[in-house]
Protein backbone atom coordinates (compact mmCIF):
# COMPACT_ATOMS: atom_id res chain seq x y z
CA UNK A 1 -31.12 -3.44 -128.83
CA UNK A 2 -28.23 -5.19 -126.12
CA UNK A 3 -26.45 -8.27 -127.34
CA UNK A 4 -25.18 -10.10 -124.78
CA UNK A 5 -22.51 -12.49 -124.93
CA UNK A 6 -21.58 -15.29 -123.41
CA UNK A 7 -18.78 -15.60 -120.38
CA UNK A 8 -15.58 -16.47 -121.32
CA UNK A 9 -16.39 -15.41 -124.80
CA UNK A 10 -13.12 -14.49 -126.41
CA UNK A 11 -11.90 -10.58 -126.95
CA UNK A 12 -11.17 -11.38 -130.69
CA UNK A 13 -14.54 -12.91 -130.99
CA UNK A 14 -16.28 -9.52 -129.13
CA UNK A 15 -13.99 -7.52 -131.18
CA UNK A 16 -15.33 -9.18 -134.58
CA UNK A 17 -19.16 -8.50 -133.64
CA UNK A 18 -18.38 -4.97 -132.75
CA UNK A 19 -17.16 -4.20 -136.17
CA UNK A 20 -19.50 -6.02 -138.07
CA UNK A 21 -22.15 -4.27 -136.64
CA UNK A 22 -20.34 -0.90 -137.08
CA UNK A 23 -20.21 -1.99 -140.44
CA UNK A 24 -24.18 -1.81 -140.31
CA UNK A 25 -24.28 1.79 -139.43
CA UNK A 26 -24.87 1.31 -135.94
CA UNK A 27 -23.71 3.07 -132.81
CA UNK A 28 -22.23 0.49 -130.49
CA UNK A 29 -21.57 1.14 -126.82
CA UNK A 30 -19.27 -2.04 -125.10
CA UNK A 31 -19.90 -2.49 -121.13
CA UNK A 32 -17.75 -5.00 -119.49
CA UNK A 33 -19.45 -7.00 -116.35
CA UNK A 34 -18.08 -9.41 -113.95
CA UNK A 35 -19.49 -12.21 -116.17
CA UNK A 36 -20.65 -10.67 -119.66
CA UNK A 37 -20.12 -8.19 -122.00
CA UNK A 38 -22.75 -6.59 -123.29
CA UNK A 39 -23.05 -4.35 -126.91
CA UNK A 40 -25.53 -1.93 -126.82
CA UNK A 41 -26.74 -1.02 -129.63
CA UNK A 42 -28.57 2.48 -130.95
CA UNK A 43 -29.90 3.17 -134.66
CA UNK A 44 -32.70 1.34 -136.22
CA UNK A 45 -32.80 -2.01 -135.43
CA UNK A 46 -35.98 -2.79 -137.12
CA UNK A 47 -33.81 -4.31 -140.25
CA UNK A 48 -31.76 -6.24 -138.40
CA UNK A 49 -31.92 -10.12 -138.66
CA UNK A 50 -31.94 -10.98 -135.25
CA UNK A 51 -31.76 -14.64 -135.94
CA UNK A 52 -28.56 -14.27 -137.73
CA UNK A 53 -26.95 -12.72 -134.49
CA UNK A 54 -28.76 -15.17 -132.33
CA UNK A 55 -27.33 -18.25 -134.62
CA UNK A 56 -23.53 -16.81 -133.58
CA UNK A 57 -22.33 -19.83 -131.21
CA UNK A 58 -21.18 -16.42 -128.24
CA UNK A 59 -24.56 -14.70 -128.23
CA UNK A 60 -26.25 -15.61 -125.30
CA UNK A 61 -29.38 -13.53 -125.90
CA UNK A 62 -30.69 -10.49 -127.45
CA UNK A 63 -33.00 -7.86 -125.69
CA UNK A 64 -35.09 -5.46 -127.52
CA UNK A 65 -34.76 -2.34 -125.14
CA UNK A 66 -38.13 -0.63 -124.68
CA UNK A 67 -37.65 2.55 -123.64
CA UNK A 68 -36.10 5.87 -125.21
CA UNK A 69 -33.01 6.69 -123.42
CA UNK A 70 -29.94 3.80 -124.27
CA UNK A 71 -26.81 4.80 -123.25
CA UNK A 72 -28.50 5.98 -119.42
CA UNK A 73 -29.99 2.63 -119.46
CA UNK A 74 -29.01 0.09 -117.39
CA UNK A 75 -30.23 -2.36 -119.84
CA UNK A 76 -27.10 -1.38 -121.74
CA UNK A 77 -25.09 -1.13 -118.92
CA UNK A 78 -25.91 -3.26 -115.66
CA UNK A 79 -23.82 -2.65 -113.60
CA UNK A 80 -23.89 1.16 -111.52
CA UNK A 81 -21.54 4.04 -112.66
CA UNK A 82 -18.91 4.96 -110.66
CA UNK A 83 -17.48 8.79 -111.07
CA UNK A 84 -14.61 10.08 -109.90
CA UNK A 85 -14.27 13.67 -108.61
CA UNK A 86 -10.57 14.40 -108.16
CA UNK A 87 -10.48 11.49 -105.92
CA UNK A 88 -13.82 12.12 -104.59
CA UNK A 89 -16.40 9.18 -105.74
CA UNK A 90 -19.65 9.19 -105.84
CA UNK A 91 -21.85 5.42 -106.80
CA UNK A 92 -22.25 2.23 -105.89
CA UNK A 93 -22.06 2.99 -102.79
CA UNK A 94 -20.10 5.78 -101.82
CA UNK A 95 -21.56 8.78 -100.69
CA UNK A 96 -21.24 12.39 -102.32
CA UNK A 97 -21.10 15.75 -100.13
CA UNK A 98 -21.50 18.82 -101.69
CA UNK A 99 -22.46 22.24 -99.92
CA UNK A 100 -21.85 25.54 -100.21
CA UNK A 101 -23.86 29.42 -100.56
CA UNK A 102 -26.74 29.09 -103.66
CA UNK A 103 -24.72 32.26 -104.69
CA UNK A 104 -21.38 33.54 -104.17
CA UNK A 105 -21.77 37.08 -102.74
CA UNK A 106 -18.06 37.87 -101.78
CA UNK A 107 -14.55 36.13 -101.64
CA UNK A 108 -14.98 36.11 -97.51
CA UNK A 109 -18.38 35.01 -97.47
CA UNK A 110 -17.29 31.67 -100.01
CA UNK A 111 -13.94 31.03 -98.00
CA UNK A 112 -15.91 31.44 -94.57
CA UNK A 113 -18.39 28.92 -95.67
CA UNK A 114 -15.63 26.73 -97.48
CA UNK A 115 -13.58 26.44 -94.08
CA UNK A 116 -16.83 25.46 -91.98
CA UNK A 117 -18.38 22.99 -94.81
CA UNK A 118 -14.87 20.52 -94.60
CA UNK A 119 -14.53 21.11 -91.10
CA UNK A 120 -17.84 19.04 -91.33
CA UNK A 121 -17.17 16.50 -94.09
CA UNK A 122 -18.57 18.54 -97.50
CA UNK A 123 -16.19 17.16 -100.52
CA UNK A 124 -17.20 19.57 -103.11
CA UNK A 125 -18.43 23.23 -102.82
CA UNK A 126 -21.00 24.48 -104.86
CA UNK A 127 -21.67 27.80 -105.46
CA UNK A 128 -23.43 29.93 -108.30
CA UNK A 129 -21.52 32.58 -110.56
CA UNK A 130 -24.48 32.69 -112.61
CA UNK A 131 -27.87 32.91 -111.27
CA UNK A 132 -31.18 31.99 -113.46
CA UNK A 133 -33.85 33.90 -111.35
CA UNK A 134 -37.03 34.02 -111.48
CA UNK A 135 -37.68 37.54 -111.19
CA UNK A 136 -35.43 39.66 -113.54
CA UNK A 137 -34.87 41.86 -110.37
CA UNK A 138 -33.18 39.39 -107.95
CA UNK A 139 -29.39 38.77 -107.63
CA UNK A 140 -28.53 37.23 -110.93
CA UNK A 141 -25.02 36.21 -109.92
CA UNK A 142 -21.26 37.86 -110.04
CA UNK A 143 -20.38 35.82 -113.51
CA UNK A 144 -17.22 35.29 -113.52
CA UNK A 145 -15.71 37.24 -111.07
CA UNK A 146 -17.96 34.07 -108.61
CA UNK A 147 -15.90 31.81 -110.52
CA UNK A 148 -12.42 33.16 -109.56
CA UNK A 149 -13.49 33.43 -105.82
CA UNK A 150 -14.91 29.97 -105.94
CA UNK A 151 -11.22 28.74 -107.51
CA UNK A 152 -9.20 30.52 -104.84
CA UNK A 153 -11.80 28.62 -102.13
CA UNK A 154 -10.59 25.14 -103.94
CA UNK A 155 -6.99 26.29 -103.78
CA UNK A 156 -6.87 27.07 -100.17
CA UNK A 157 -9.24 24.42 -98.97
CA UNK A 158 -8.70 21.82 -101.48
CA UNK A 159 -12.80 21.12 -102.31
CA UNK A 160 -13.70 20.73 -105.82
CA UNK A 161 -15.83 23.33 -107.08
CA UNK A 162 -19.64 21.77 -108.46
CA UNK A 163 -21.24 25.55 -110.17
CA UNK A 164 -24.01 26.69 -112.68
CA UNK A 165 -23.96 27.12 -116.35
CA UNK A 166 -27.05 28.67 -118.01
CA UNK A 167 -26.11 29.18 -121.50
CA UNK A 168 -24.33 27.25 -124.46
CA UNK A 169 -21.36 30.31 -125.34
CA UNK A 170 -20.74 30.04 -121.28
CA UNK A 171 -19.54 26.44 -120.96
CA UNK A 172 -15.81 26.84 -121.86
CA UNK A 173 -15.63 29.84 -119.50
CA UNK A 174 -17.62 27.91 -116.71
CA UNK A 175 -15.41 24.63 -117.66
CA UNK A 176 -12.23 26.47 -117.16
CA UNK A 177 -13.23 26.95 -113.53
CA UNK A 178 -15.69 24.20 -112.66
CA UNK A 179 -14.89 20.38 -111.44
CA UNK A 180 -18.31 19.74 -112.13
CA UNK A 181 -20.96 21.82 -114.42
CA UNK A 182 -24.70 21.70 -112.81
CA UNK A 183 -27.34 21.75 -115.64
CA UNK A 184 -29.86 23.57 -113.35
CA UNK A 185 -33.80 22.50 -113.32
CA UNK A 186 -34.43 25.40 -115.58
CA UNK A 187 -32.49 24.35 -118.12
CA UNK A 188 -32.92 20.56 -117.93
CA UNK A 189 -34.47 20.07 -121.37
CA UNK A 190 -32.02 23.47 -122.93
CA UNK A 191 -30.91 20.81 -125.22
CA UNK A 192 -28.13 23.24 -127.08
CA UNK A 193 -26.63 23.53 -123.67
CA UNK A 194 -26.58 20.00 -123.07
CA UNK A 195 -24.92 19.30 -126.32
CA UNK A 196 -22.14 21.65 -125.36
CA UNK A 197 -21.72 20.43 -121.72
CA UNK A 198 -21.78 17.12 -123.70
CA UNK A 199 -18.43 18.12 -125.95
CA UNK A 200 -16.48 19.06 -122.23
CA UNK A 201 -14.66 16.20 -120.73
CA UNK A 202 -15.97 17.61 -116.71
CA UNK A 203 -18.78 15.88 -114.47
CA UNK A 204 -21.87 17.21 -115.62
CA UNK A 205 -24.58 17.48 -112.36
CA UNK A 206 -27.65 17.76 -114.15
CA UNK A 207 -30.91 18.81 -111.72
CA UNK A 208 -34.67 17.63 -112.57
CA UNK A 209 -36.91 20.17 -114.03
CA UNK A 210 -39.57 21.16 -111.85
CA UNK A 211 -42.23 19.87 -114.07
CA UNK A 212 -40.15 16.96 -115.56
CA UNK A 213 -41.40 13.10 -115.69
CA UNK A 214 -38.74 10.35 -115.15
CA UNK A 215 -38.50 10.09 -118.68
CA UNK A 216 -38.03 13.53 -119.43
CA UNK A 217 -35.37 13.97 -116.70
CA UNK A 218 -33.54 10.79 -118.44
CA UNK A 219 -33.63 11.62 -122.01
CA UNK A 220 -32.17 14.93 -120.84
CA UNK A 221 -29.11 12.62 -120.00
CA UNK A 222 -28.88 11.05 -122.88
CA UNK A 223 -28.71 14.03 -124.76
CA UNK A 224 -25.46 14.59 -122.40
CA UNK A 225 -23.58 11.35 -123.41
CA UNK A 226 -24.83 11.35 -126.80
CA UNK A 227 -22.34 13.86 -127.42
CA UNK A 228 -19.55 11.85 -125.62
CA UNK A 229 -19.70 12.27 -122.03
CA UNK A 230 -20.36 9.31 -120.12
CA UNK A 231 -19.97 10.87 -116.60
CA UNK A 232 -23.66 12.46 -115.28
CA UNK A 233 -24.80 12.36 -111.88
CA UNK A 234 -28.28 13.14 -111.85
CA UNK A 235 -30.35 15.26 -109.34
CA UNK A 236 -33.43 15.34 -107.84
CA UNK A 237 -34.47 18.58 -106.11
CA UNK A 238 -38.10 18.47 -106.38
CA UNK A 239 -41.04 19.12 -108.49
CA UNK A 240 -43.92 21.07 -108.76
CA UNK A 241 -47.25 20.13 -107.60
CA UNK A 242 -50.40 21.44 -106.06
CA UNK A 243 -48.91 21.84 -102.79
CA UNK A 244 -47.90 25.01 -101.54
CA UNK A 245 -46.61 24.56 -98.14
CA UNK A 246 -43.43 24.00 -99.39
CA UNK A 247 -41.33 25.11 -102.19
CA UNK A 248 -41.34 22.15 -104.52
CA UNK A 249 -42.24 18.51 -103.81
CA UNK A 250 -39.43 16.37 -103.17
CA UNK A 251 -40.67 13.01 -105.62
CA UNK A 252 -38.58 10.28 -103.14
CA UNK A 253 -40.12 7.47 -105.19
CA UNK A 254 -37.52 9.16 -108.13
CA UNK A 255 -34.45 7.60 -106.65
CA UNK A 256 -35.56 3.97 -106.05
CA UNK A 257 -37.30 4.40 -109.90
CA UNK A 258 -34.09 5.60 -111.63
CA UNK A 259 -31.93 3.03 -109.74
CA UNK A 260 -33.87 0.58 -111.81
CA UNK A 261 -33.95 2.03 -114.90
CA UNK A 262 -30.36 3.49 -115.40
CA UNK A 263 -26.70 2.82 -113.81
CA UNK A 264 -26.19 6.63 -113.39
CA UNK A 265 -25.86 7.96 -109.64
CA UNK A 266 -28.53 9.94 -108.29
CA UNK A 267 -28.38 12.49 -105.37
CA UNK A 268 -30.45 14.72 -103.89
CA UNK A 269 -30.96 18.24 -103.29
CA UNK A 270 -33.40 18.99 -100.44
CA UNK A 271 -33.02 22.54 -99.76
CA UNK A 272 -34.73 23.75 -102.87
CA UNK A 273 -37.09 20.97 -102.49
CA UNK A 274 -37.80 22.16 -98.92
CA UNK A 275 -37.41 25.67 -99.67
CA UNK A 276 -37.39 25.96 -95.38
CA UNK A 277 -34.06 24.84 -93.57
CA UNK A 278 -35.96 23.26 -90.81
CA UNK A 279 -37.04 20.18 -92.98
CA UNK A 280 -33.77 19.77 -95.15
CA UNK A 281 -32.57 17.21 -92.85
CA UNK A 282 -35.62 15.36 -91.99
CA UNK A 283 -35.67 15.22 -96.45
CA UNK A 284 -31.89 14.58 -96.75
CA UNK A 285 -32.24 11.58 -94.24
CA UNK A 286 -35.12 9.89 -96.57
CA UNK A 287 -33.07 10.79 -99.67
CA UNK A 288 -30.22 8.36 -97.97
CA UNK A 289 -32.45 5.64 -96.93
CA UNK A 290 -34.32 5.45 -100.45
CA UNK A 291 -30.95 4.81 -101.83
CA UNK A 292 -29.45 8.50 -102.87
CA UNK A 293 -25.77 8.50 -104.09
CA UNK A 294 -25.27 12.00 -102.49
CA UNK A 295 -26.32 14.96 -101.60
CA UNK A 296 -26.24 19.35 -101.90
CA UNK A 297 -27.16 21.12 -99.40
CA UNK A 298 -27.26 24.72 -99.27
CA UNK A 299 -24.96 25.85 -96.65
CA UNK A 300 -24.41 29.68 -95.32
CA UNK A 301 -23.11 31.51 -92.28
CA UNK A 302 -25.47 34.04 -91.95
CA UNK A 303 -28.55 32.42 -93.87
CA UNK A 304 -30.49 36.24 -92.70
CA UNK A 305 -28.31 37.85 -94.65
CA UNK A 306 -27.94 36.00 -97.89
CA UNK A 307 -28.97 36.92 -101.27
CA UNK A 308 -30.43 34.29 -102.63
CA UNK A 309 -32.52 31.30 -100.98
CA UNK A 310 -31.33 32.18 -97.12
CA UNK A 311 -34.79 30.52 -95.80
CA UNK A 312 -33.60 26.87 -97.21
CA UNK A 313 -29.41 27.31 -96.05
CA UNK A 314 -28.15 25.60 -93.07
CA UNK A 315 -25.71 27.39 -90.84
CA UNK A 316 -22.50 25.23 -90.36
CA UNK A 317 -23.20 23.32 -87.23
CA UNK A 318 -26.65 21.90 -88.24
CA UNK A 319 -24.80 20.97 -91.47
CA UNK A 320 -22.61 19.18 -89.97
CA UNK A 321 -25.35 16.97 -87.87
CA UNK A 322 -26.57 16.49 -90.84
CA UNK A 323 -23.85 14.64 -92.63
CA UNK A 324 -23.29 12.56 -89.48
CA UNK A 325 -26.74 10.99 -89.39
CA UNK A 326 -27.17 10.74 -93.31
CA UNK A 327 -23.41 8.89 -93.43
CA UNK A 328 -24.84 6.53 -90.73
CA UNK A 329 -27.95 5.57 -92.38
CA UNK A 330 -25.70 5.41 -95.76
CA UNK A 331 -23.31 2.68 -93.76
CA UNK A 332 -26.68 0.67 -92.67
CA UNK A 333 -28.30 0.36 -95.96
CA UNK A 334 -24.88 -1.10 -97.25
CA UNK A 335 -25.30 -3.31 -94.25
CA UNK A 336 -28.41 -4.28 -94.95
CA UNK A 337 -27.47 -5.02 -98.93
């Protein structure tokens, strides 16, 4: 349920509905608007005399919110969510870069990459210390060994470091390193590892599983800022379908869909939705112009030579032609607004 009062409504006045209906048991989440202020409320609203609340001279109306997820709604909070990544923002209409190797390999191959990815206007580097594969045989990461490389990359080049944690007794290790923690599509619905990534006070990047509905990829959210932590930029990298062709399906109609239902930014990842580094861009561009927040793109020097996902990397300079386009269709859709 969102109460909404009225403008101009006095603080004292918001203040005294907030604790009465703490008082009730309930859960209330305050958003501030231009114009209103709006109390979300979670717990079980079915006892609740609405009329009471609507009799209060400050209410301008009540909403019964339909759907599962509350604090990701934007019922509860209209207006979008800004985040703020060491200065780097990413919402409402700025425009997140992140890039980097799927895995770090080596401390030159992550500084090499690093160098070439701000040269060309990246503002985070991602990179994976731990790698869920699907085959039990495949590079599964260099733990936290990755980690230290990736902090020396952020310490010479200044980029804030977005990588991977797969378990729940890895997130204060991962945290200790990390800017932002990516929830990966494998473990979008590991819900003990979203509590825990839910305690930490970092951006939490959390990807779409591959088989995930809207809903599914929403209430994985929630579970996020259940626990406290309001600041989630969600991801969609694709799901999986019939097709074969490519490596997952990238579900476009997503972004404009979440943008509706919740105030959280969305980006998108198109080389794992790709899975081929000749259509990334042609994907990354349609991200932009369906309204994306952002985007990570896999980024590596010698893509023939990587150990994990080399066929979906860019090599620096097409990365960089990348950005430029996607920026200027970013800056015409804000035109256009």
């Amino acid at each position: 349920m969102v109460i909404i009062m009225k403008p101009q409504t006095p603080k004292s006045e918001i203040d005294r509905m907030e604790e009465r209906l703490i008082n009730l048991s309930f859960d209330v989440h305050r958003s501030q608007g231009e114009n209103y202020t709006i109390l979300g409320l979670i717990g079980d609203t079915t006892k609740i005399d609405v009329s009471q609340l609507e009799a209060n001279e400050y209410v301008e109306r009540i909403i019964r919110v339909q759907h599962p997820f509350k604090r990701v709604s934007r019922s509860f909070q209209p207006n979008d969510t800004v985040i703020d990544i060491a200065g780097h923002k990413v919402g409402r209409g700025n425009l997140l870069i992140i890039a980097g190797p799927c895995a770090v390999e080596s401390q030159e191959q992550v500084l090499t990459i690093a160098k070439d990815i701000k040269k060309h206007g990246a503002q985070l580097l991602r990179g994976g210390a731990y790698k869920p594969r699907t085959s039990p045989y495949s590079f599964q990461g260099l733990e936290e060994e990755g980690l230290k490389i990736l902090l020396e990359a952020k310490k010479q080049y200044g980029l804030p470091v977005v990588t991977e944690c797969v378990s729940p007794d890895t997130v204060e290790l991962v945290a200790s390193y990390a800017d932002v923690i990516q929830i990966g599509a494998r473990n979008m619905q590991n819900f003990a590892l979203l509590k825990e990534v839910g305690k930490t006070d970092k951006t939490v990047l959390l990807k779409r599983g591959m088989s995930a509905t809207i809903e599914e990829f929403l209430m994985a959210a929630e579970y996020i800022m259940a626990e406290g932590n309001q600041n989630v930029i969600l991801c969609e990298r694709g799901i999986r379908t019939y097709e074969t062709y490519t490596r997952n399906t990238l579900d476009i109609s997503a972004i404009p869909a979440i943008k509706q239902l919740s105030h959280l930014p969305i980006i998108c990842d198109p080389s794992h939705a790709a899975g081929k580094w000749e259509m990334v861009e042609p994907l990354a561009k349609a991200a932009i112009a369906a309204g994306a927040d952002g985007l990570i793109i896999e980024v590596h020097h010698q893509p023939e030579l990587a150990l994990s996902d080399g066929a979906q990397s860019l090599k620096p300079d097409k990365f960089g032609h990348l950005v430029k386009v996607c920026k200027e269709i970013a800056a015409l859709n804000l035109s256009l607004v």
